[in-house]
PDB file of N, CA and C in Angstrom:
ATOM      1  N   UNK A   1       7.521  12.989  -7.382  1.00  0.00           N
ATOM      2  CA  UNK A   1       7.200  11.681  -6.856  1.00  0.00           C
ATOM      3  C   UNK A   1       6.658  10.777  -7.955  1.00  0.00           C
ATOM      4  N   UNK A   2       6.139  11.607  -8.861  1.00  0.00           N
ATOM      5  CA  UNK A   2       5.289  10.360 -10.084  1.00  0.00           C
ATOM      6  C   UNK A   2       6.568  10.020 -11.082  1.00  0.00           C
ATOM      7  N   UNK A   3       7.923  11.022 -10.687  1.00  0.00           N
ATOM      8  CA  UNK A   3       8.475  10.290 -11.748  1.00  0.00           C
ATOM      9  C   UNK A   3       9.189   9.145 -11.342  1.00  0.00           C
ATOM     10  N   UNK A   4       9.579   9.101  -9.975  1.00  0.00           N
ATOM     11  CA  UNK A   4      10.181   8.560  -9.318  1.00  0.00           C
ATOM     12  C   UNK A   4       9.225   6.890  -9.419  1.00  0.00           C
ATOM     13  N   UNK A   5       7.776   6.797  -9.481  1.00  0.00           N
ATOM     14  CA  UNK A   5       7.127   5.912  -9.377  1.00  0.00           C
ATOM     15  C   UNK A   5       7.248   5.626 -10.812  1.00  0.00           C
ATOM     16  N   UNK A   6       7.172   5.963 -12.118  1.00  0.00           N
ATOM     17  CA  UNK A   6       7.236   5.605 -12.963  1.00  0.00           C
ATOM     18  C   UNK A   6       8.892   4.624 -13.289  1.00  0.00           C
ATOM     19  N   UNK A   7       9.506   5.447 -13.070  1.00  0.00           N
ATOM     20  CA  UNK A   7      10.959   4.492 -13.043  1.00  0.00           C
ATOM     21  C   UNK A   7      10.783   3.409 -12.383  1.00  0.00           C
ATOM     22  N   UNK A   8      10.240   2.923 -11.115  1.00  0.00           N
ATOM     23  CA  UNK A   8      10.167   1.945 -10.608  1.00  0.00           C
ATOM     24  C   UNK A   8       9.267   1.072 -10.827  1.00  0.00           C
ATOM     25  N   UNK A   9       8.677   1.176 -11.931  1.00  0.00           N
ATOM     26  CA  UNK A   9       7.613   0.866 -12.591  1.00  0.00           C
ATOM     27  C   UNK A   9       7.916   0.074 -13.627  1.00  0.00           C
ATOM     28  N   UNK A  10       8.651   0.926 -14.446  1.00  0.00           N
ATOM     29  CA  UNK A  10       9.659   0.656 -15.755  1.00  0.00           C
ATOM     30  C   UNK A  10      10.313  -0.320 -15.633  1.00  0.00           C
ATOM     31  N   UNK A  11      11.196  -0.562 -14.412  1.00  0.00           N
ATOM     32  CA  UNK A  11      12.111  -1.202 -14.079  1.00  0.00           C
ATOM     33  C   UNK A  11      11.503  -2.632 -13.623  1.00  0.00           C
ATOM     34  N   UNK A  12      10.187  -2.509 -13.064  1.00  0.00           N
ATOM     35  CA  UNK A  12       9.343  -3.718 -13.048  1.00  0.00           C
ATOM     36  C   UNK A  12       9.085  -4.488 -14.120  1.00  0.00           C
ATOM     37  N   UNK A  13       8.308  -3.856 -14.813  1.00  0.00           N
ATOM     38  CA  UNK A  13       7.808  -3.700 -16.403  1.00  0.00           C
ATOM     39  C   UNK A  13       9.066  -4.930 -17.053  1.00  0.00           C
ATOM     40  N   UNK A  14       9.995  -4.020 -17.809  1.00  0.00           N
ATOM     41  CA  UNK A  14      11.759  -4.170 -17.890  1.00  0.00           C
ATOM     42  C   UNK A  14      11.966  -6.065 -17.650  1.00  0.00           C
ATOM     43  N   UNK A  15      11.915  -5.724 -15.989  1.00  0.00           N
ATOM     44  CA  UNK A  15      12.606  -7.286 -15.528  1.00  0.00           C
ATOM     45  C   UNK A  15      11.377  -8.115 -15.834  1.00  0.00           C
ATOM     46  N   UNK A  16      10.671  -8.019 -16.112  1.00  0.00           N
ATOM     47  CA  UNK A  16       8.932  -9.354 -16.501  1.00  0.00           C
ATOM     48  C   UNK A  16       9.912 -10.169 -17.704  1.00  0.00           C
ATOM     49  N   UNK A  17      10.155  -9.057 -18.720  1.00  0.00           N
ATOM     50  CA  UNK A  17      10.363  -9.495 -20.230  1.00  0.00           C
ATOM     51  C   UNK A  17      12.079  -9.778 -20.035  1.00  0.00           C
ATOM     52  N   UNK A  18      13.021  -9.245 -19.173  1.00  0.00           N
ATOM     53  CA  UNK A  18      14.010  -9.840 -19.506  1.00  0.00           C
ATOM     54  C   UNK A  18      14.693 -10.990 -18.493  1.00  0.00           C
ATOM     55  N   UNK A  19      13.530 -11.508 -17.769  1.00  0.00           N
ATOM     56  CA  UNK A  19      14.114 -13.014 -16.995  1.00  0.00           C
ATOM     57  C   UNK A  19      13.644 -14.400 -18.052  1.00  0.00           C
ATOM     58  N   UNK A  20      14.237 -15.205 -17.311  1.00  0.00           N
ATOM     59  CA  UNK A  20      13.900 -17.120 -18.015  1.00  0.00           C
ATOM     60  C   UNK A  20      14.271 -17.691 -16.667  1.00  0.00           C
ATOM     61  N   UNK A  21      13.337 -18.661 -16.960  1.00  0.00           N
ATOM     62  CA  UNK A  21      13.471 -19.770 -15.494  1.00  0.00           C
ATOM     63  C   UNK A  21      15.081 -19.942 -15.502  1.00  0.00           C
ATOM     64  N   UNK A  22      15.707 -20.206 -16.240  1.00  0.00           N
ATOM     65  CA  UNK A  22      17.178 -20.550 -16.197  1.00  0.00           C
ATOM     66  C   UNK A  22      17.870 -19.174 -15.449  1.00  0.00           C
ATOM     67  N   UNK A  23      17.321 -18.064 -15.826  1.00  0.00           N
ATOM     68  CA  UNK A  23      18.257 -16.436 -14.802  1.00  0.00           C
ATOM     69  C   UNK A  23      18.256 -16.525 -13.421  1.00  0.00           C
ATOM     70  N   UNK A  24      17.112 -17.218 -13.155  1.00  0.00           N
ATOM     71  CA  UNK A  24      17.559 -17.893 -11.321  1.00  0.00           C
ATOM     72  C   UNK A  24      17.163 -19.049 -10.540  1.00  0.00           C
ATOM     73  N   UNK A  25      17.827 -20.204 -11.659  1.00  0.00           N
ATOM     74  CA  UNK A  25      18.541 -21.356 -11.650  1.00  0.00           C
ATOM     75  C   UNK A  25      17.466 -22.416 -11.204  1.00  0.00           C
ATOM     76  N   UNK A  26      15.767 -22.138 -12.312  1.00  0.00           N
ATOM     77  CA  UNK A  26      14.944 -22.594 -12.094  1.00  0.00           C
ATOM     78  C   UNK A  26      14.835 -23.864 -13.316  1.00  0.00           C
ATOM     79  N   UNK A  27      15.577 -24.606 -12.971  1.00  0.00           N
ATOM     80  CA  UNK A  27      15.292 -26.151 -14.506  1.00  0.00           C
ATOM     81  C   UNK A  27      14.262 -26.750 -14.360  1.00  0.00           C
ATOM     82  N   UNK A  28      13.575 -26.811 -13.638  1.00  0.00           N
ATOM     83  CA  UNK A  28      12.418 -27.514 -13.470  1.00  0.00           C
ATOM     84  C   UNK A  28      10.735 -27.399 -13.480  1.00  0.00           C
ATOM     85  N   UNK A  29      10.686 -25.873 -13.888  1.00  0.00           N
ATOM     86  CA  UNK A  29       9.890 -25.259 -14.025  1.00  0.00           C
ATOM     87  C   UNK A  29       9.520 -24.684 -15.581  1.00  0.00           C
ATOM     88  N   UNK A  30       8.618 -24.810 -16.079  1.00  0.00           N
ATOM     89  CA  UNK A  30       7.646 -24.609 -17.264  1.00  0.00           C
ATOM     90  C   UNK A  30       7.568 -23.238 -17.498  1.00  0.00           C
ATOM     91  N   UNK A  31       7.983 -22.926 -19.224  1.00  0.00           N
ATOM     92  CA  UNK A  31       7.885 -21.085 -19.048  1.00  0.00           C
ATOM     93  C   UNK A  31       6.467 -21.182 -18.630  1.00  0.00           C
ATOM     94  N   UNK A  32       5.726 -21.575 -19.063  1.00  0.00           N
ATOM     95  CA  UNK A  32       4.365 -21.095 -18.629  1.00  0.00           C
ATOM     96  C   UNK A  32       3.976 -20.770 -17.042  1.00  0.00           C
ATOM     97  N   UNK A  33       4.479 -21.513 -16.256  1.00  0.00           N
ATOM     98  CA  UNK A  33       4.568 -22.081 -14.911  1.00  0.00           C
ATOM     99  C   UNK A  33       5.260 -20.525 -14.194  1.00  0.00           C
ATOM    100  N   UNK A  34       6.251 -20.628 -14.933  1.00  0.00           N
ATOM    101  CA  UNK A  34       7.098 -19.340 -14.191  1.00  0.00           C
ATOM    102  C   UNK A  34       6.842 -18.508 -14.513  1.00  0.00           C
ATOM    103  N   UNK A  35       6.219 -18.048 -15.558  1.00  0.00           N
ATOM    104  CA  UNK A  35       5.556 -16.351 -15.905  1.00  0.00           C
ATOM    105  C   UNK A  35       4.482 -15.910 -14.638  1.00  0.00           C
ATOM    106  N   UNK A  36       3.458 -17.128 -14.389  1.00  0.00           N
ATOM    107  CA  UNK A  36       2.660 -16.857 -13.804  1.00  0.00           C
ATOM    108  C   UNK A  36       2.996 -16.698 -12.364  1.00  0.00           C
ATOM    109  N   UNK A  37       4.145 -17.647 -11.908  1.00  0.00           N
ATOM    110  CA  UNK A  37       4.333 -17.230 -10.272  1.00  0.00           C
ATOM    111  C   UNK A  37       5.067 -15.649 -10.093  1.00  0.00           C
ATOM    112  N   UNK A  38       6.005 -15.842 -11.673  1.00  0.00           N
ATOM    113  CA  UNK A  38       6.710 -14.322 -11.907  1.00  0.00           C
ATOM    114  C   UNK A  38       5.960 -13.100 -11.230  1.00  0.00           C
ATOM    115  N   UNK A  39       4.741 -13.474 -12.449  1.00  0.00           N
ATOM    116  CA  UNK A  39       3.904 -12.048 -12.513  1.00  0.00           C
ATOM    117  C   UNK A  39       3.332 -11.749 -11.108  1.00  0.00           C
ATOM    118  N   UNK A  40       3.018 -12.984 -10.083  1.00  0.00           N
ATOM    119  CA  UNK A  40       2.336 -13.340  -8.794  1.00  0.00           C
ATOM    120  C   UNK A  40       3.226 -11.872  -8.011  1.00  0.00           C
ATOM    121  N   UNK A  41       5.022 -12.192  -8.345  1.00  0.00           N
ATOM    122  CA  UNK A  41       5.925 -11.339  -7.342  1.00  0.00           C
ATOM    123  C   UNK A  41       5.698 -10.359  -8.172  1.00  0.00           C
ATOM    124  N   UNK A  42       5.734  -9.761  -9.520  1.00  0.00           N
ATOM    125  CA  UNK A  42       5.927  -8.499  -9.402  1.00  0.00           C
ATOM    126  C   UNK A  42       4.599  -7.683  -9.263  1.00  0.00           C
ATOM    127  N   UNK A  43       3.463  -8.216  -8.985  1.00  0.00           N
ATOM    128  CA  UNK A  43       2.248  -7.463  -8.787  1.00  0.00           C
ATOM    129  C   UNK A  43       2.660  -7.272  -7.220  1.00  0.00           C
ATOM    130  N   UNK A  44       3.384  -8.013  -6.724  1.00  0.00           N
ATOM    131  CA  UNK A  44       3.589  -8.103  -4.886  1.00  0.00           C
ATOM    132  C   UNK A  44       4.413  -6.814  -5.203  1.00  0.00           C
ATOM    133  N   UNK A  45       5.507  -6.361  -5.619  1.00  0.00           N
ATOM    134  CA  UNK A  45       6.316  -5.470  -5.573  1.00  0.00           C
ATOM    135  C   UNK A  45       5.875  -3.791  -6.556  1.00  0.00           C
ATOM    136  N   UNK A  46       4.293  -3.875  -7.350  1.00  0.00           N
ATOM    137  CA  UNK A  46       3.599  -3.016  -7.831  1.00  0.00           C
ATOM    138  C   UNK A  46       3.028  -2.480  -7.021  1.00  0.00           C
ATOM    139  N   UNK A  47       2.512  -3.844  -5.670  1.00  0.00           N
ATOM    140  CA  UNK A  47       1.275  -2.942  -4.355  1.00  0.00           C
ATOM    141  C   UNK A  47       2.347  -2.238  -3.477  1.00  0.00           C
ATOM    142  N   UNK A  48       3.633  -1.276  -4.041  1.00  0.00           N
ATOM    143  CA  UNK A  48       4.349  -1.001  -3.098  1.00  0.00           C
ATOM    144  C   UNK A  48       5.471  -1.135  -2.336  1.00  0.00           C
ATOM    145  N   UNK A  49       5.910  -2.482  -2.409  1.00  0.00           N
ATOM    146  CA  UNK A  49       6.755  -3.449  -2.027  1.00  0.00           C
ATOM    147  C   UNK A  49       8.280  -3.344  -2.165  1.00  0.00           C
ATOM    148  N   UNK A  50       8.250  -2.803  -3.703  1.00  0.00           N
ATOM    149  CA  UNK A  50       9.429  -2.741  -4.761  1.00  0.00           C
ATOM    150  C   UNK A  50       9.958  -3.985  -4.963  1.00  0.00           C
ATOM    151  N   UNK A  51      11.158  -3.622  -5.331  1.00  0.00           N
ATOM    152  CA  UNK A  51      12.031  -4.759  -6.243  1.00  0.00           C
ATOM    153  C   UNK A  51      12.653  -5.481  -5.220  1.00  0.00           C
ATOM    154  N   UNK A  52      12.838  -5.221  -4.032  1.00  0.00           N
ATOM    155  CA  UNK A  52      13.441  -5.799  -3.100  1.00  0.00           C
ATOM    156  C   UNK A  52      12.234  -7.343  -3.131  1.00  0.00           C
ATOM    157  N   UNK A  53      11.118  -6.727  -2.389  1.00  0.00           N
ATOM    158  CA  UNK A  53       9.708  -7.649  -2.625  1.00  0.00           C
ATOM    159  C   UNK A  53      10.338  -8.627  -3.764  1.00  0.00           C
ATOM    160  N   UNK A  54      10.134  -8.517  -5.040  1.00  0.00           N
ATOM    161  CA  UNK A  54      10.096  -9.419  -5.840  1.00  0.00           C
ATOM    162  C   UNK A  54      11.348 -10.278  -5.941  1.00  0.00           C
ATOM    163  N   UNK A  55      12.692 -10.001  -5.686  1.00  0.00           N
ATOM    164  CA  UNK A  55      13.705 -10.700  -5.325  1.00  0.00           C
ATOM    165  C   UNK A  55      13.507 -11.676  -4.309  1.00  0.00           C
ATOM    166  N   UNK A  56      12.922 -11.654  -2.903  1.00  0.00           N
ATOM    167  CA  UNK A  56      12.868 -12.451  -2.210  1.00  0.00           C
ATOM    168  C   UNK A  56      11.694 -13.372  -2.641  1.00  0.00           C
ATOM    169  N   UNK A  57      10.596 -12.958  -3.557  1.00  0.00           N
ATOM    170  CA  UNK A  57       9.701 -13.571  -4.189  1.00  0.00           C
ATOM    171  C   UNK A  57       9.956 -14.865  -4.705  1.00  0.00           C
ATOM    172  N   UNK A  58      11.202 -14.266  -5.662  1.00  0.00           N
ATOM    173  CA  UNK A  58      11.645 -15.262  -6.819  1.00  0.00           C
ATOM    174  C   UNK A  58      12.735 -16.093  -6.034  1.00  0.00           C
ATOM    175  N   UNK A  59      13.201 -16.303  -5.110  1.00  0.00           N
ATOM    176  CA  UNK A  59      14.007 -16.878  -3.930  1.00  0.00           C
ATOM    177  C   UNK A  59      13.738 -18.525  -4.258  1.00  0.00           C
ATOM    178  N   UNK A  60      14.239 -19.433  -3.825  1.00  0.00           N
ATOM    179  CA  UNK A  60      14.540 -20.694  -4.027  1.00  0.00           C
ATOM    180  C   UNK A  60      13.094 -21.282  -5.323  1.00  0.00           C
ATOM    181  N   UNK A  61      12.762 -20.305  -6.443  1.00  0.00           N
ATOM    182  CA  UNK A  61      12.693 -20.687  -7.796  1.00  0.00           C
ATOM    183  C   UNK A  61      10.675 -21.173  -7.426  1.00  0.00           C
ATOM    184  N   UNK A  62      10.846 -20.018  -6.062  1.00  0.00           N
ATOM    185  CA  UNK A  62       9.236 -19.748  -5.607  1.00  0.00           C
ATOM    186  C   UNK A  62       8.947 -20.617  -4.596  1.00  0.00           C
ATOM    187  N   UNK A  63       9.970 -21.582  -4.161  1.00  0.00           N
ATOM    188  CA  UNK A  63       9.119 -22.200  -3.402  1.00  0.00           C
ATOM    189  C   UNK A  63       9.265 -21.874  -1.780  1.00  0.00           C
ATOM    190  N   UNK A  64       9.986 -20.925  -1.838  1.00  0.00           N
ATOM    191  CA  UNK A  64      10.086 -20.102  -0.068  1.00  0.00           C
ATOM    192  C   UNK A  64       8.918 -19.864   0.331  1.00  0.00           C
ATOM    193  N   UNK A  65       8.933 -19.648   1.621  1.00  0.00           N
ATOM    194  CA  UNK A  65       7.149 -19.300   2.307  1.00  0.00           C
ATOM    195  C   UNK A  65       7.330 -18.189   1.422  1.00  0.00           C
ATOM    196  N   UNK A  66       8.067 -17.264   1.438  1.00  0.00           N
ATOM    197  CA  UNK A  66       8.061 -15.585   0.754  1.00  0.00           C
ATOM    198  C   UNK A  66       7.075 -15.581  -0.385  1.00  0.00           C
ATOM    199  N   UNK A  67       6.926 -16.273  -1.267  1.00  0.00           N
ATOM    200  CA  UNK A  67       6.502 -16.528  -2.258  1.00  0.00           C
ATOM    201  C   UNK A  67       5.111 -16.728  -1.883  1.00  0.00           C
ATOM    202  N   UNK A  68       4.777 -18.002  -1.078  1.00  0.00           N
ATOM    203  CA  UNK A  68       3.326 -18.274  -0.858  1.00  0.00           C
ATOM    204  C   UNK A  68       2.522 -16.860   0.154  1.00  0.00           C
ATOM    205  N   UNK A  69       3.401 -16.103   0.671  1.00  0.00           N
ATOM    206  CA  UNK A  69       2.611 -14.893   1.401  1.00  0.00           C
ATOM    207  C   UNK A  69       2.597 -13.854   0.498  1.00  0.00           C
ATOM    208  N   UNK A  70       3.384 -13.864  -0.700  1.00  0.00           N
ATOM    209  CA  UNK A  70       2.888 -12.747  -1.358  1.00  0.00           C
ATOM    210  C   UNK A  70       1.771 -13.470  -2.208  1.00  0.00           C
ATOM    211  N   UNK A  71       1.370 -14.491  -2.515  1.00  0.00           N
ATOM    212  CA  UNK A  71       0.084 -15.259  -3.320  1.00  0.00           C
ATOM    213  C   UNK A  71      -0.535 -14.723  -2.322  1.00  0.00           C
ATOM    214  N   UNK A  72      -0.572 -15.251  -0.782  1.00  0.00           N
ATOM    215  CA  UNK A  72      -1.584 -14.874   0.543  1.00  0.00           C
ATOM    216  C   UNK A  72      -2.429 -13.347   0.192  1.00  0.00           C
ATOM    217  N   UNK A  73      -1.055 -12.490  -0.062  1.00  0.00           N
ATOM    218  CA  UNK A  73      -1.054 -10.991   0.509  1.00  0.00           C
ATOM    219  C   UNK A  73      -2.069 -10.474  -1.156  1.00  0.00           C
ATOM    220  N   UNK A  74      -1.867 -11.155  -2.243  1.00  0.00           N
ATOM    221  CA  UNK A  74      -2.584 -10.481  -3.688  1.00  0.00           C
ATOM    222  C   UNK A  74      -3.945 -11.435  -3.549  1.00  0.00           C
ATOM    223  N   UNK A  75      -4.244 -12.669  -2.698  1.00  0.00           N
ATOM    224  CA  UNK A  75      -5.545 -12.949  -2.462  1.00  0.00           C
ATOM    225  C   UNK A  75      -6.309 -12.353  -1.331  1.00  0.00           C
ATOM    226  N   UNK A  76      -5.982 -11.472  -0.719  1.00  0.00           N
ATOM    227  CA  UNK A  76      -6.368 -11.065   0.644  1.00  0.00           C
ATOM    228  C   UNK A  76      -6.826 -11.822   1.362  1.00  0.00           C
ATOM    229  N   UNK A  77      -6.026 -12.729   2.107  1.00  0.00           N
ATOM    230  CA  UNK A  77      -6.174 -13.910   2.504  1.00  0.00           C
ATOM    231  C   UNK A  77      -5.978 -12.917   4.079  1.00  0.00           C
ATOM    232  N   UNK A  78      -4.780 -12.201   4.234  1.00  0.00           N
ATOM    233  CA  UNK A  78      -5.139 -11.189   5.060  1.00  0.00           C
ATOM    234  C   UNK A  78      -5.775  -9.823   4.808  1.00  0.00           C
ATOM    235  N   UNK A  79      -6.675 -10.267   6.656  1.00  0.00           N
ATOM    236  CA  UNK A  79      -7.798  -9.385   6.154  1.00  0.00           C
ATOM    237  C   UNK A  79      -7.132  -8.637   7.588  1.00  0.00           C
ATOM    238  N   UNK A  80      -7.765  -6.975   7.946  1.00  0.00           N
ATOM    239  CA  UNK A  80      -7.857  -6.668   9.450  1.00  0.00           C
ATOM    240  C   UNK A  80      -9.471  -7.281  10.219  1.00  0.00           C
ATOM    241  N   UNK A  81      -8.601  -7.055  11.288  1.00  0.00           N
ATOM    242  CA  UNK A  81      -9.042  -8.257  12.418  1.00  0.00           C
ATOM    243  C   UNK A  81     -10.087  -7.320  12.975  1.00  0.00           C
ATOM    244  N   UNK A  82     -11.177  -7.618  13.324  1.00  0.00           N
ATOM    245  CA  UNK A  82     -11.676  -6.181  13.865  1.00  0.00           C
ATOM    246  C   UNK A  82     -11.676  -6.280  15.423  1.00  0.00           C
ATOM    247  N   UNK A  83     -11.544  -5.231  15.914  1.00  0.00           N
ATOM    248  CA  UNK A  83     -10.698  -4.287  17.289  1.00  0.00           C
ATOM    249  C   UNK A  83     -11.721  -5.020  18.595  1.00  0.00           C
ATOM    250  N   UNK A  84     -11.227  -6.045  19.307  1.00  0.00           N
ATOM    251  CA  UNK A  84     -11.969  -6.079  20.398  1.00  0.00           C
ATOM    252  C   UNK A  84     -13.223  -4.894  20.741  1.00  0.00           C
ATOM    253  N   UNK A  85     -14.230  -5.362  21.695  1.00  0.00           N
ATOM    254  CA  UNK A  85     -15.303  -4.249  22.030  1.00  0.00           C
ATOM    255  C   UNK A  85     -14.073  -3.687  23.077  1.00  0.00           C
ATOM    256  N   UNK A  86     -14.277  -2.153  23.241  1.00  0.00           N
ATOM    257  CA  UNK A  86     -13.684  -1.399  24.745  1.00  0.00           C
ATOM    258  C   UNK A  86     -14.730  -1.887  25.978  1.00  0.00           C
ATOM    259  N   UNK A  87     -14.455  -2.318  26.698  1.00  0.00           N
ATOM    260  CA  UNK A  87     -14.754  -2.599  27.903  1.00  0.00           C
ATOM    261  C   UNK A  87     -15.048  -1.145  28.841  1.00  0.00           C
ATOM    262  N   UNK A  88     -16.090  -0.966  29.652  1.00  0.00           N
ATOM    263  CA  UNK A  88     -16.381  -0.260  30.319  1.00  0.00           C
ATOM    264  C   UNK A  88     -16.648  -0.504  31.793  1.00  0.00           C
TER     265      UNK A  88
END
């Protein structure tokens, strides 16, 4: 299982250093700008998520809700709710 997590790891790792705003058809955006929403999805797809996660991340060049719930989901913006009292 750890090697299996390391490959998918790698492969995270890997795609950081070999995208550019231009690999998914982002012109309007600042390398600086896009590293950081970058890094936003692949920490979303590190807590577990995978690569699927970070594809829909990087989806219309970040500005899909997808994008703002994985910012949500790495600020713990969701929290659990705590459990009604049981009624007696």
């Amino acid at each position: 299982m750890s090697k299996l997590f390391f490959v998918v790891f790698l492969c995270l790792i890997i795609s950081v250093f070999a995208i550019s705003p231009a690999d998914i058809g982002c012109t309007d955006i600042s390398q600086a700008d896009f590293d950081e929403k970058n890094n936003n999805c692949i920490k979303c797809g590190e807590d577990g998520f995978g690569e699927e996660m970070v594809n829909r991340c990087r989806d219309k060049c970040f500005t899909d809700n997808f994008y703002q719930s994985c910012v949500d989901l790495l600020n713990k913006v969701y929290e659990e709710k705590d459990t009604p009292p049981v009624q007696e």
